[in-house]
PDB file of N, CA and C in Angstrom:
ATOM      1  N   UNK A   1      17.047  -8.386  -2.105  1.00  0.00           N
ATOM      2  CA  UNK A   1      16.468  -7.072  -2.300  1.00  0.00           C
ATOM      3  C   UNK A   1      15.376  -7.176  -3.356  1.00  0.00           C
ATOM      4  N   UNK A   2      14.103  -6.733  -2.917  1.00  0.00           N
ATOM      5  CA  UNK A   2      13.568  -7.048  -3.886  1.00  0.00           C
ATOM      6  C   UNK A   2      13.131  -5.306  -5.185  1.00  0.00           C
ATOM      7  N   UNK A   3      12.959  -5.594  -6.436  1.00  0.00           N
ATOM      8  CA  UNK A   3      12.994  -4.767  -7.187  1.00  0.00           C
ATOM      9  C   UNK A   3      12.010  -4.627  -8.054  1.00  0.00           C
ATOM     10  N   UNK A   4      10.709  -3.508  -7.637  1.00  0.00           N
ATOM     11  CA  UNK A   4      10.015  -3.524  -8.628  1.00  0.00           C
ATOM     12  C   UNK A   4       9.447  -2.625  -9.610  1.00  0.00           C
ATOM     13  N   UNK A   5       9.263  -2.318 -10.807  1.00  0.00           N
ATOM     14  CA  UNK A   5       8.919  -1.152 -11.523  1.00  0.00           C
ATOM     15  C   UNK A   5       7.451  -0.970 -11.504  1.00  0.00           C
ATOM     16  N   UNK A   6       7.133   0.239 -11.581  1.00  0.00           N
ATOM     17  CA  UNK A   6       5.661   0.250 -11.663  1.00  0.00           C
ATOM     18  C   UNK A   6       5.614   1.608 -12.523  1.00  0.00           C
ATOM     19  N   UNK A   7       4.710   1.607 -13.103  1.00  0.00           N
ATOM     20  CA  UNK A   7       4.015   2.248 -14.492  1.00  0.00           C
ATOM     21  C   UNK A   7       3.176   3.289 -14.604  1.00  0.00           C
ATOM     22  N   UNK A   8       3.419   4.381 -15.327  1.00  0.00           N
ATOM     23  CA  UNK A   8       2.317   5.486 -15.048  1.00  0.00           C
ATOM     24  C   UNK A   8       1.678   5.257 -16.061  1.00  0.00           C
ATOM     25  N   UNK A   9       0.560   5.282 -16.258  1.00  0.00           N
ATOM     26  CA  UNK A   9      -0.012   4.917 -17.646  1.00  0.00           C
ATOM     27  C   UNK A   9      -1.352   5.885 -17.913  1.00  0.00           C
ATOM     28  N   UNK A  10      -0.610   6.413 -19.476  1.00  0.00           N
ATOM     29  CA  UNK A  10      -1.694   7.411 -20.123  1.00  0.00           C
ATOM     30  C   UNK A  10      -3.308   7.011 -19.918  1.00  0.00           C
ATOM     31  N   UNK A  11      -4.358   7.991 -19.309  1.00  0.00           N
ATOM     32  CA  UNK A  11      -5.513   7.394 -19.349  1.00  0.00           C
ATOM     33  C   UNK A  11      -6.283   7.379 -20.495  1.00  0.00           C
ATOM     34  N   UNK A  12      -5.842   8.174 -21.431  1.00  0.00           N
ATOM     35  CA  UNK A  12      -6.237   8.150 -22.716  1.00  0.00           C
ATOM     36  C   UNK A  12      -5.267   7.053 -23.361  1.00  0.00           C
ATOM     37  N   UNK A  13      -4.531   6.232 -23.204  1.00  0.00           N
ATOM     38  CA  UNK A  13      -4.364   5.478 -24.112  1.00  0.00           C
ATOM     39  C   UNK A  13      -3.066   5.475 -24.758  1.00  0.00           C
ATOM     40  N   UNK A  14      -2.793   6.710 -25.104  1.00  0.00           N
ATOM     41  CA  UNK A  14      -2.048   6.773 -26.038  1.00  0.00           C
ATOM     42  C   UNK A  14      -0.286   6.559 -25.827  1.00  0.00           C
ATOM     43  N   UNK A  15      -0.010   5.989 -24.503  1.00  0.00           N
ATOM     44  CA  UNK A  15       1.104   6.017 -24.259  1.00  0.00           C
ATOM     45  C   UNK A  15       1.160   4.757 -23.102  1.00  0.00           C
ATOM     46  N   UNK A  16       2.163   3.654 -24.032  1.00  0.00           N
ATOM     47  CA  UNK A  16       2.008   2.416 -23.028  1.00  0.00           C
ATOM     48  C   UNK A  16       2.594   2.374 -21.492  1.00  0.00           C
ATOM     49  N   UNK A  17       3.360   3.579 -21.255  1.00  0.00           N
ATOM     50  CA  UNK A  17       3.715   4.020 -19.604  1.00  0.00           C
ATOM     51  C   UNK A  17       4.884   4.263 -19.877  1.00  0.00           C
ATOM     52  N   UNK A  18       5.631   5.044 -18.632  1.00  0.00           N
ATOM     53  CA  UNK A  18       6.612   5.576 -18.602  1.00  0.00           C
ATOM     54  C   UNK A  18       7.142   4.510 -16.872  1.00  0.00           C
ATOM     55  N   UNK A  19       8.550   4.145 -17.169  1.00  0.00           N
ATOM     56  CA  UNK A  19       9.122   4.072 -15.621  1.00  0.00           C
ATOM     57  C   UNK A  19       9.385   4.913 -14.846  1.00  0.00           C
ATOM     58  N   UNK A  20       8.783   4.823 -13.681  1.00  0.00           N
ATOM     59  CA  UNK A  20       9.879   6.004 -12.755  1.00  0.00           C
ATOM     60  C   UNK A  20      10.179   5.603 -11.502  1.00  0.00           C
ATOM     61  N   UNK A  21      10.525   4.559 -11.638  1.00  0.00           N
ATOM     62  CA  UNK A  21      11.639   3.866 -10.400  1.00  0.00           C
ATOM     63  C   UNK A  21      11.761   2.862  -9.980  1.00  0.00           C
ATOM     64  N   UNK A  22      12.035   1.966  -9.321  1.00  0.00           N
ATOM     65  CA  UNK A  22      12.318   0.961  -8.969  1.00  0.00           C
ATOM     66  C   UNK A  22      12.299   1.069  -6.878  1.00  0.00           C
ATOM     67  N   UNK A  23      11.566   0.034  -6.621  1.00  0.00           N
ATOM     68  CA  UNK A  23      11.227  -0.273  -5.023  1.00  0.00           C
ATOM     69  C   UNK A  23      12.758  -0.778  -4.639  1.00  0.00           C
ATOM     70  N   UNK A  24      13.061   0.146  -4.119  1.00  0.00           N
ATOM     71  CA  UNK A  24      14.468  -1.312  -3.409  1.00  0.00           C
ATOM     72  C   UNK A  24      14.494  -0.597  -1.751  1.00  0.00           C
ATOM     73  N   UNK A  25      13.379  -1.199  -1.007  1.00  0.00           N
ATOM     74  CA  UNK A  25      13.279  -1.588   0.730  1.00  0.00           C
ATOM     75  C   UNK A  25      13.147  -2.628   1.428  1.00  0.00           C
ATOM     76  N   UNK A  26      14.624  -3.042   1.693  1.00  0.00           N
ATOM     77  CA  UNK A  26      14.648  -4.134   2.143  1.00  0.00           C
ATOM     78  C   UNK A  26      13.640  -4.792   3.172  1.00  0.00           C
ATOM     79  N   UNK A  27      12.823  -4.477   3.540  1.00  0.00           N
ATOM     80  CA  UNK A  27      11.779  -4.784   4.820  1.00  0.00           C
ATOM     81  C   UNK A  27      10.607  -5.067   3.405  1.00  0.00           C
ATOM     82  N   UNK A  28      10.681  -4.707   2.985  1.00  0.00           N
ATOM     83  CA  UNK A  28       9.489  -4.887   1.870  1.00  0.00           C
ATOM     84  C   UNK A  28       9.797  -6.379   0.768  1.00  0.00           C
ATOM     85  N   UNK A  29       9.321  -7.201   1.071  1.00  0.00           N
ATOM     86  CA  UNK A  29       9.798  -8.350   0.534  1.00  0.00           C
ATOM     87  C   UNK A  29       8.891  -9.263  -0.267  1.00  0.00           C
ATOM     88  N   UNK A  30       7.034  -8.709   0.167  1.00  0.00           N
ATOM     89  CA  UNK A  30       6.149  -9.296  -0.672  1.00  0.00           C
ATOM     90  C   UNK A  30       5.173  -7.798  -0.755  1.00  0.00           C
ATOM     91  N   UNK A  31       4.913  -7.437  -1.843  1.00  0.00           N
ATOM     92  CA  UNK A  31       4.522  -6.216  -1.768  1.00  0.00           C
ATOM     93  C   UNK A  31       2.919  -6.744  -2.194  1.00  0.00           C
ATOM     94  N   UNK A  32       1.999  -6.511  -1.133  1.00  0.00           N
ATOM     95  CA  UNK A  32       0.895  -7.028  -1.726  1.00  0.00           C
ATOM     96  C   UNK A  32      -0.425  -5.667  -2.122  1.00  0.00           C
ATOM     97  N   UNK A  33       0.266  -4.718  -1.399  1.00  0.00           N
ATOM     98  CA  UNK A  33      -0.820  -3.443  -1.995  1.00  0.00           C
ATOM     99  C   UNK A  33      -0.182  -2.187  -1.733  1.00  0.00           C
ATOM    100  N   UNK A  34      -0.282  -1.386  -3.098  1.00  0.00           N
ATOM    101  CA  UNK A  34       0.477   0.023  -2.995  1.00  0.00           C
ATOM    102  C   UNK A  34      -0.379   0.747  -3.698  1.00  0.00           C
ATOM    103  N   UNK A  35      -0.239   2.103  -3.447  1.00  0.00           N
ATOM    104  CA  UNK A  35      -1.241   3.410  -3.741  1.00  0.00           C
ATOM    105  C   UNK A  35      -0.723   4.655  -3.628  1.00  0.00           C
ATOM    106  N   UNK A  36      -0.918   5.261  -4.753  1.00  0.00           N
ATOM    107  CA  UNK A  36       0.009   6.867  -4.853  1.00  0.00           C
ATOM    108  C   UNK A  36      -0.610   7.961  -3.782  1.00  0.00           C
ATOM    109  N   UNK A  37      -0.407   8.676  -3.014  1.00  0.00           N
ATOM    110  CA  UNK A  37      -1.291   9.171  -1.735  1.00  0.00           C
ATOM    111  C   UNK A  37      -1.697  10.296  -2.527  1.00  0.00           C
ATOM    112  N   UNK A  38      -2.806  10.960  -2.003  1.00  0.00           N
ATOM    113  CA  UNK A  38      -3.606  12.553  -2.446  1.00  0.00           C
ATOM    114  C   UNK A  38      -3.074  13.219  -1.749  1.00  0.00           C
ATOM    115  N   UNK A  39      -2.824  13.242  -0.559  1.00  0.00           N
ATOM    116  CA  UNK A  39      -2.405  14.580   0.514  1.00  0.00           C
ATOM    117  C   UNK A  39      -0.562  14.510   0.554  1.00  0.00           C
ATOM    118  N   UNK A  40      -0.010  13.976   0.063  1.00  0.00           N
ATOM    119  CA  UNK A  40       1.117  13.575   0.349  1.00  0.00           C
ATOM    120  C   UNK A  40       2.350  13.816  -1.267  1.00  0.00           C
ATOM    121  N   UNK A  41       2.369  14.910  -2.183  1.00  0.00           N
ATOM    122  CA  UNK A  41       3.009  14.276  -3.387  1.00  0.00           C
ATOM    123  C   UNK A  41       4.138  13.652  -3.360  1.00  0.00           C
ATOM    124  N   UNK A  42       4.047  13.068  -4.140  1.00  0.00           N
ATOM    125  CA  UNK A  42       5.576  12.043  -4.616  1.00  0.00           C
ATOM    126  C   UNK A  42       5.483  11.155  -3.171  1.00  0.00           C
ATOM    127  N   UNK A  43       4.553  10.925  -3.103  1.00  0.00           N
ATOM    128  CA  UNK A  43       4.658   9.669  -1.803  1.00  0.00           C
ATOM    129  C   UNK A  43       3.713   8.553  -2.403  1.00  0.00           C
ATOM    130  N   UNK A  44       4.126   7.139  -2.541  1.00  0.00           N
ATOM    131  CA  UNK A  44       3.490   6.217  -2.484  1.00  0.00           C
ATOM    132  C   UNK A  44       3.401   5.396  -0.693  1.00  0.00           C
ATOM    133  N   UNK A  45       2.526   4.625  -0.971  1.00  0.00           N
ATOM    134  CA  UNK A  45       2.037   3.986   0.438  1.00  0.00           C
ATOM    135  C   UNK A  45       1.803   2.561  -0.096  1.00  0.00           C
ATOM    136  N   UNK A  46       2.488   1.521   0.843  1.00  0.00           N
ATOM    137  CA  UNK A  46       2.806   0.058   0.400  1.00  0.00           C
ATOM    138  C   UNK A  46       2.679  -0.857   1.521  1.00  0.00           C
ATOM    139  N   UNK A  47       2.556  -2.311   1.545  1.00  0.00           N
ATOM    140  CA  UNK A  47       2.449  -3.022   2.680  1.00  0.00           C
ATOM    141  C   UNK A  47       2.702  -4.217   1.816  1.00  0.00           C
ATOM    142  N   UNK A  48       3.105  -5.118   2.814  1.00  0.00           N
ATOM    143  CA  UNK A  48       3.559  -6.205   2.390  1.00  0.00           C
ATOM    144  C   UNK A  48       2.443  -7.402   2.843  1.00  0.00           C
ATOM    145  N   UNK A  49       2.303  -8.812   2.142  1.00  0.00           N
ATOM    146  CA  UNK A  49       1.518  -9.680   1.762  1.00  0.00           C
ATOM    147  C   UNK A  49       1.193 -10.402   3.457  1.00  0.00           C
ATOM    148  N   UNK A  50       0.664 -11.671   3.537  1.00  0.00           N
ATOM    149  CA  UNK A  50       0.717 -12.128   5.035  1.00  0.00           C
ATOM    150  C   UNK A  50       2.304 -12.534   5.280  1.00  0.00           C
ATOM    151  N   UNK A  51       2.483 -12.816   6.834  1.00  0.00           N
ATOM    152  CA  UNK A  51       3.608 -13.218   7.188  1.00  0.00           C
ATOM    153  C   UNK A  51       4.453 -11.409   8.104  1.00  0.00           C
ATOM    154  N   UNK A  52       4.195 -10.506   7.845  1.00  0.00           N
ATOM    155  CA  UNK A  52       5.007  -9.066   8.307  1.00  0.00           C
ATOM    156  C   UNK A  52       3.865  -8.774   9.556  1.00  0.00           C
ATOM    157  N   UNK A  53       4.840  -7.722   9.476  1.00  0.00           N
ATOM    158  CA  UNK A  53       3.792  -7.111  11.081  1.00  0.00           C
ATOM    159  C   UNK A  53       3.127  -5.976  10.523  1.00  0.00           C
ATOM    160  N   UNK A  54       2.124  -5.484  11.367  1.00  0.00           N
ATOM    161  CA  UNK A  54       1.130  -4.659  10.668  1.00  0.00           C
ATOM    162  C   UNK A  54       2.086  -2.881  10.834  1.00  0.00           C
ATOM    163  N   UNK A  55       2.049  -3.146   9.753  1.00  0.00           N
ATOM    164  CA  UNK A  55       2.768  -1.235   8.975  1.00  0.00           C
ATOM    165  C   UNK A  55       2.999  -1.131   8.171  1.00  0.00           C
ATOM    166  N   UNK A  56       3.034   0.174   7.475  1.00  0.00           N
ATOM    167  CA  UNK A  56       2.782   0.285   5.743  1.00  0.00           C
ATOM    168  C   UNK A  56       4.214   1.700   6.281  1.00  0.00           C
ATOM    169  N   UNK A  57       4.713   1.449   4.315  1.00  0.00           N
ATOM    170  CA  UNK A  57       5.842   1.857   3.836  1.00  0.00           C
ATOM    171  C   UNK A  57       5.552   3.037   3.161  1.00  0.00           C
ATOM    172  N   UNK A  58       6.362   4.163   3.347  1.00  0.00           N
ATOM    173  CA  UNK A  58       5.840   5.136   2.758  1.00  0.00           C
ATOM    174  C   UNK A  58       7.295   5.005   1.603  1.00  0.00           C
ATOM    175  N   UNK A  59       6.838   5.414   0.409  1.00  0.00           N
ATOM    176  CA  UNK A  59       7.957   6.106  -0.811  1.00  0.00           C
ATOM    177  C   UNK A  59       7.765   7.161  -1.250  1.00  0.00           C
ATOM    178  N   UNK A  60       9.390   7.351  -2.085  1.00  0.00           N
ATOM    179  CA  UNK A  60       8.982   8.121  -2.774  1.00  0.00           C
ATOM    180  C   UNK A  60       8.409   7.865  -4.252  1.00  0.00           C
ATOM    181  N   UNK A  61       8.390   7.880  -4.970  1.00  0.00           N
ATOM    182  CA  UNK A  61       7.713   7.846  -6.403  1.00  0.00           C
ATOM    183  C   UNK A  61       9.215   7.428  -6.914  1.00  0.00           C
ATOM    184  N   UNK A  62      10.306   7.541  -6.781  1.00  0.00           N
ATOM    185  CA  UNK A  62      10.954   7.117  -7.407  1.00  0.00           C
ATOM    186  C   UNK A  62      11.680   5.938  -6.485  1.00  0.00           C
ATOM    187  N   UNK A  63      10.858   5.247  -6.106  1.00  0.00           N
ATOM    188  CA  UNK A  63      11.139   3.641  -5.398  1.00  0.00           C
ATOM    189  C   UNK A  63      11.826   4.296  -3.435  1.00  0.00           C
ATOM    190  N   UNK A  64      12.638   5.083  -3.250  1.00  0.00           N
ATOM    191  CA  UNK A  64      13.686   5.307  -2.355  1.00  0.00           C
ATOM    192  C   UNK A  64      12.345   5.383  -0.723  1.00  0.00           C
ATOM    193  N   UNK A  65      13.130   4.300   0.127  1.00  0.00           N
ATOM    194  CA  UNK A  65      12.411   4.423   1.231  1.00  0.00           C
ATOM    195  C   UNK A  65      12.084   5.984   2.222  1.00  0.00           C
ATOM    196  N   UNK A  66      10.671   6.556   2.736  1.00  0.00           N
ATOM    197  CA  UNK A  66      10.889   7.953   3.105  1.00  0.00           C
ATOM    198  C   UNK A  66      10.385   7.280   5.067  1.00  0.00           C
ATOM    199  N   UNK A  67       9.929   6.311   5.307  1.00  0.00           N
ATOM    200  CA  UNK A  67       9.904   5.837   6.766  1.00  0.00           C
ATOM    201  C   UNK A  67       8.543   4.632   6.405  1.00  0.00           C
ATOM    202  N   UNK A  68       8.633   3.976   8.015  1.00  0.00           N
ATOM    203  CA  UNK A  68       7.799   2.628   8.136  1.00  0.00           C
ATOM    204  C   UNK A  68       7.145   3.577   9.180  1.00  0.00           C
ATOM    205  N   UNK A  69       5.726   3.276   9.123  1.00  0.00           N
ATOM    206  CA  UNK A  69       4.550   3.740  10.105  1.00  0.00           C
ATOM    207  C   UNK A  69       4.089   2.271  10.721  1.00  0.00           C
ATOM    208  N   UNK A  70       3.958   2.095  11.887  1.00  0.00           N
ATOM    209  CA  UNK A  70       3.724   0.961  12.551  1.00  0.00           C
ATOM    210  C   UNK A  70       2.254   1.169  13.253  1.00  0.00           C
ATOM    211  N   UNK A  71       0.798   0.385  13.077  1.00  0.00           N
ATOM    212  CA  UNK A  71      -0.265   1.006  13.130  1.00  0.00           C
ATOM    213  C   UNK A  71      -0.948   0.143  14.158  1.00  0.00           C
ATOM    214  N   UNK A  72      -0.893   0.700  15.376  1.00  0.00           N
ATOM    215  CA  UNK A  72      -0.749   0.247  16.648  1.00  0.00           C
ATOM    216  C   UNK A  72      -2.638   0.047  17.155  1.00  0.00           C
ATOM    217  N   UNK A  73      -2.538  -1.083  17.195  1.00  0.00           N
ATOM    218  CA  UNK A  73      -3.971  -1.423  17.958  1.00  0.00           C
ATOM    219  C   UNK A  73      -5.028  -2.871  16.649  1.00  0.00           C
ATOM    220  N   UNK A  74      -3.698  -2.863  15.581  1.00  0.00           N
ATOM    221  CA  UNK A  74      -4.111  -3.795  14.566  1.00  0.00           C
ATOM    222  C   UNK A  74      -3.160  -4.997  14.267  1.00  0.00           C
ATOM    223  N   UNK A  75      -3.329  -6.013  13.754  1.00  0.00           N
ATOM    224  CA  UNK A  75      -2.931  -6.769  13.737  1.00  0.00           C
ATOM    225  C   UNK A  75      -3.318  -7.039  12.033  1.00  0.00           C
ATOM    226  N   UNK A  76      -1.986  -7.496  11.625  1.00  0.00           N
ATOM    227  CA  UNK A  76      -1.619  -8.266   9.814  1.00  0.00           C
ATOM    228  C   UNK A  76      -1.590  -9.483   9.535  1.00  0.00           C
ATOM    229  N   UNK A  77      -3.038 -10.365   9.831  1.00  0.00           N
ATOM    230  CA  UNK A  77      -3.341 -11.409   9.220  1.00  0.00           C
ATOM    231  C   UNK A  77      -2.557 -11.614   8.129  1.00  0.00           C
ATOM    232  N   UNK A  78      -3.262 -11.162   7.069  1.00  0.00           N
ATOM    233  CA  UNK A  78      -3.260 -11.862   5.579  1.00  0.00           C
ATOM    234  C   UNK A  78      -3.505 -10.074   5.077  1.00  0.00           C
ATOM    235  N   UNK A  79      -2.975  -9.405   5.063  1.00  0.00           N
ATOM    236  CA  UNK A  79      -3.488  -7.977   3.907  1.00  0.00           C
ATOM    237  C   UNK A  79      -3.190  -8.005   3.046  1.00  0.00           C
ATOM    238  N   UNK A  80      -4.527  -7.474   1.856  1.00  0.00           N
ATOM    239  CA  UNK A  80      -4.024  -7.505   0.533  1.00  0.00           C
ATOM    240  C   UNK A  80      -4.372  -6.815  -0.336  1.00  0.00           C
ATOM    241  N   UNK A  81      -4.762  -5.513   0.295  1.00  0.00           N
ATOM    242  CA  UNK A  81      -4.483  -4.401  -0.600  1.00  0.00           C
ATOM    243  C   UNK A  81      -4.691  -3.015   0.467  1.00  0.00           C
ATOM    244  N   UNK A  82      -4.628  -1.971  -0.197  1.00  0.00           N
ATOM    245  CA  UNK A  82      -4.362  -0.596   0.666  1.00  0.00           C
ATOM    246  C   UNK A  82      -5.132   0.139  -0.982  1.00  0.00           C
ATOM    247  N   UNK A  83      -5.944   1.024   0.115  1.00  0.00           N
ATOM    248  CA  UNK A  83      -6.772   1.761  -1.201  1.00  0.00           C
ATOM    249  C   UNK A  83      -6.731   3.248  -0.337  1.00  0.00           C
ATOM    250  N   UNK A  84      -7.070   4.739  -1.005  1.00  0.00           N
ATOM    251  CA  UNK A  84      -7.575   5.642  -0.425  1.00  0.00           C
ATOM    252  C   UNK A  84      -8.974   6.155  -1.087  1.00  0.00           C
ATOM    253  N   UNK A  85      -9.623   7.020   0.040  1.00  0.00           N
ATOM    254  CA  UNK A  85     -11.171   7.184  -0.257  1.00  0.00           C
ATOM    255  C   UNK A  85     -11.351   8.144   0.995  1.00  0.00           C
ATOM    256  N   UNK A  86     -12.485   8.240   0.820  1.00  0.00           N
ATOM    257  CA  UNK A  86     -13.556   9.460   1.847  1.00  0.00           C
ATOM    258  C   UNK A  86     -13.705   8.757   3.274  1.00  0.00           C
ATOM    259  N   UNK A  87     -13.919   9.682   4.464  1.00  0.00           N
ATOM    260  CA  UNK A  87     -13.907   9.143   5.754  1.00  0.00           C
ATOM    261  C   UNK A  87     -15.156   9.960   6.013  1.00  0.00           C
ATOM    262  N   UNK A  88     -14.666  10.094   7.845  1.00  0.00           N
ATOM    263  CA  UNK A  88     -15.923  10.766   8.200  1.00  0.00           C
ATOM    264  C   UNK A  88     -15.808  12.154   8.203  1.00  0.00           C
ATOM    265  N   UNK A  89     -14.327  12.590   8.091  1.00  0.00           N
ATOM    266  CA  UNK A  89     -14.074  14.137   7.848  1.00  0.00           C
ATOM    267  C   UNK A  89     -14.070  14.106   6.155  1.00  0.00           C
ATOM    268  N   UNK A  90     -14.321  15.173   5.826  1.00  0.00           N
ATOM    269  CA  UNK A  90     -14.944  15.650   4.501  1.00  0.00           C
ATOM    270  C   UNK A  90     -13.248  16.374   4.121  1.00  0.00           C
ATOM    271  N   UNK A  91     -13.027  16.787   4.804  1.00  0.00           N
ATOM    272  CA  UNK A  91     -11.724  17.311   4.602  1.00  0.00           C
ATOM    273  C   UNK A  91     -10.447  16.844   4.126  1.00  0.00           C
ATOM    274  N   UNK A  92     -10.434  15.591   4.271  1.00  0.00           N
ATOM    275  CA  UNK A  92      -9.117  14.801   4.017  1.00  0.00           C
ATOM    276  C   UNK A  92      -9.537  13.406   3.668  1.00  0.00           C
ATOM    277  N   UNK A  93      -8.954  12.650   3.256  1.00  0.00           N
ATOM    278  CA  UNK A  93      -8.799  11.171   2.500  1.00  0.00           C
ATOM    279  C   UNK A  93      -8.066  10.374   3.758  1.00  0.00           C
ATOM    280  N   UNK A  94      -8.246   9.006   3.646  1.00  0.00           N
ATOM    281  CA  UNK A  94      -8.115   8.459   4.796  1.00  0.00           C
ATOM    282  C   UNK A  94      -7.361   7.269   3.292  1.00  0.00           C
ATOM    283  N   UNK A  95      -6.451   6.113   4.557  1.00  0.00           N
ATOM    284  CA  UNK A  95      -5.772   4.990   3.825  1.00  0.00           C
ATOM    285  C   UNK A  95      -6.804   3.900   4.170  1.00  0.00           C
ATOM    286  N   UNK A  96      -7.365   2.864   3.485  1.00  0.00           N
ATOM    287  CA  UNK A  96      -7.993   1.487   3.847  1.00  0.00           C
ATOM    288  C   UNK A  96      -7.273   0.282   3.230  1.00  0.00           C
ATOM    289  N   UNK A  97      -7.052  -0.455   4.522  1.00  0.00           N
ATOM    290  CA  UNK A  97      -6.131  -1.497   4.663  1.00  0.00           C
ATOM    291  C   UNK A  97      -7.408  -2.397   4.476  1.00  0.00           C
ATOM    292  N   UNK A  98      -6.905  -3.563   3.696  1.00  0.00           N
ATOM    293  CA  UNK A  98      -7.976  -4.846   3.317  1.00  0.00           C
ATOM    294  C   UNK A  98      -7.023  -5.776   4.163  1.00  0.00           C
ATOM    295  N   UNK A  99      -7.413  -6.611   5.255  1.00  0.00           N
ATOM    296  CA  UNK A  99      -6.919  -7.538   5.768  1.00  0.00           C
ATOM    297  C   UNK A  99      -8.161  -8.548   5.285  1.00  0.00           C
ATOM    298  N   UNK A 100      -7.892  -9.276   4.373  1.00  0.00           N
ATOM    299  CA  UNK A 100      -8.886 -10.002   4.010  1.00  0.00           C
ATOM    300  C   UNK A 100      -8.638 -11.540   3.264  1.00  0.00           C
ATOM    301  N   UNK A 101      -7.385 -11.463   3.476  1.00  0.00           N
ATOM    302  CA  UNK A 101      -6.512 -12.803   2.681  1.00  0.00           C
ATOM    303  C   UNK A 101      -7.058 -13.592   3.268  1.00  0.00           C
ATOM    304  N   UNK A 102      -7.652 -15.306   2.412  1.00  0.00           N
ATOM    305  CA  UNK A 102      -8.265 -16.176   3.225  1.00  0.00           C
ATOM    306  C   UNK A 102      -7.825 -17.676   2.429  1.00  0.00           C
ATOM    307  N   UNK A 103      -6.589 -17.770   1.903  1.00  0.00           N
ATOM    308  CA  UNK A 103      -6.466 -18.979   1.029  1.00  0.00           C
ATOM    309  C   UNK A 103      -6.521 -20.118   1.561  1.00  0.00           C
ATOM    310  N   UNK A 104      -6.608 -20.234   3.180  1.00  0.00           N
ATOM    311  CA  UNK A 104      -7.056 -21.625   3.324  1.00  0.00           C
ATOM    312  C   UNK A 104      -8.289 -21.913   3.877  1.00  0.00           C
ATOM    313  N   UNK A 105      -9.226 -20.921   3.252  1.00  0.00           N
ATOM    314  CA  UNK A 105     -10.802 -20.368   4.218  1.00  0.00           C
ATOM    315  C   UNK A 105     -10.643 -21.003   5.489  1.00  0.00           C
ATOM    316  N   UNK A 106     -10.118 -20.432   6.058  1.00  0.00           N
ATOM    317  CA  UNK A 106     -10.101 -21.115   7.726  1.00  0.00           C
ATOM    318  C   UNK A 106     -10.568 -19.518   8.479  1.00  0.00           C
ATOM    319  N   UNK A 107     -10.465 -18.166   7.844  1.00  0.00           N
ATOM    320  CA  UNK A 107     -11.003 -17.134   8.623  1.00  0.00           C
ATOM    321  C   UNK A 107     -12.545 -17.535   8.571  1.00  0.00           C
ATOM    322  N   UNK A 108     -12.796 -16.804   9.783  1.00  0.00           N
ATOM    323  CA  UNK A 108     -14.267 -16.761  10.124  1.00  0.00           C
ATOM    324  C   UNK A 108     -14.875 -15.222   9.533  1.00  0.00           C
ATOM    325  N   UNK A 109     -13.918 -14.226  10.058  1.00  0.00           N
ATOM    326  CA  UNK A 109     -14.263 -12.651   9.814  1.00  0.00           C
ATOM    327  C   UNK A 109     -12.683 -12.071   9.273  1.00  0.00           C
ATOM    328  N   UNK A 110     -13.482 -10.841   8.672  1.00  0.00           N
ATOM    329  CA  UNK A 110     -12.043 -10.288   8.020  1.00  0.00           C
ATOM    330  C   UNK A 110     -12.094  -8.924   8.138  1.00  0.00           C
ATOM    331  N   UNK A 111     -11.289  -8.128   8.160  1.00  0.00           N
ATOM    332  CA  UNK A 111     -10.938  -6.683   8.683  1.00  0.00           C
ATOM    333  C   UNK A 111     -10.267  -5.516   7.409  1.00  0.00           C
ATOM    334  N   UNK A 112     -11.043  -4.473   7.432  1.00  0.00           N
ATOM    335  CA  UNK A 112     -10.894  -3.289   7.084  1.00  0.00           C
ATOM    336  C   UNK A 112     -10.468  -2.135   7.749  1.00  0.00           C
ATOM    337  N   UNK A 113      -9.268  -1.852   7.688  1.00  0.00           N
ATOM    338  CA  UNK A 113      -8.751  -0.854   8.693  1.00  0.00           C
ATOM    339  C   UNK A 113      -8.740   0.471   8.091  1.00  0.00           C
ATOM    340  N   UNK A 114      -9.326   1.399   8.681  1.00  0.00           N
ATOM    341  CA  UNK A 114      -9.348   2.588   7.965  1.00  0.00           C
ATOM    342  C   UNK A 114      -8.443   3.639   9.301  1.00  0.00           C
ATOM    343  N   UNK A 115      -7.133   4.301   8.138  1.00  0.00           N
ATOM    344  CA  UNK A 115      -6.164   4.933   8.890  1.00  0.00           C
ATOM    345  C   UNK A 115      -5.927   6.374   8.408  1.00  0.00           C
ATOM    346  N   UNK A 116      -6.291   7.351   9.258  1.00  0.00           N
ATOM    347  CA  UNK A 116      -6.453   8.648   8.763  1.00  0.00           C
ATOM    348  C   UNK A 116      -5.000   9.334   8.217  1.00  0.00           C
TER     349      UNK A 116
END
């Protein structure tokens, strides 16, 4: 099982972070990119390193699994990070998957998946 803490941390400084939970999902075993969602509170969004199949983990903020989204028409090289940002609707924030892992430069091209 793997177990990990992650940190809220004052942007001013003044406070070296607070815990608020611990990851324990068993399907989640190399966590290579996670991101607190905008449209979603108390939901983080996670994916695991190369080697898994392509789908990202939703949490809650306090580690506890809330479902696996399986993102059909892509494929999980090597991903290694998950960011959110602006799309082509103005309205909502979209997730971007970095499939871009290349440690034995043997890729030719690498993939950015953007998932509304």
């Amino acid at each position: 099982m793997l177990s990990i803490a992650w940190w809220a941390l004052d942007t001013a400084g003044k406070n070296p972070g607070t815990q608020t939970g611990h990851i324990h999902a068993k399907d989640l075993t190399e966590i290579s990119g996670i991101v607190l969602s905008r449209q979603n509170k108390n939901v983080i969004w996670a994916h695991n390193d190369s080697g898994d199949q392509a789908r990202i983990f939703a949490l809650r903020t306090d580690g506890k699994p809330l479902g696996v989204f399986r993102l059909e028409g892509t494929t999980a090289i090597d991903w290694e990070d998950i960011a959110i940002g602006p799309g082509p609707s103005a309205e909502k924030d979209y997730l971007y998957i970095a499939d871009t892992g290349n440690n034995a430069l043997s890729r030719r091209t690498v993939t950015i998946y953007r998932v509304p």
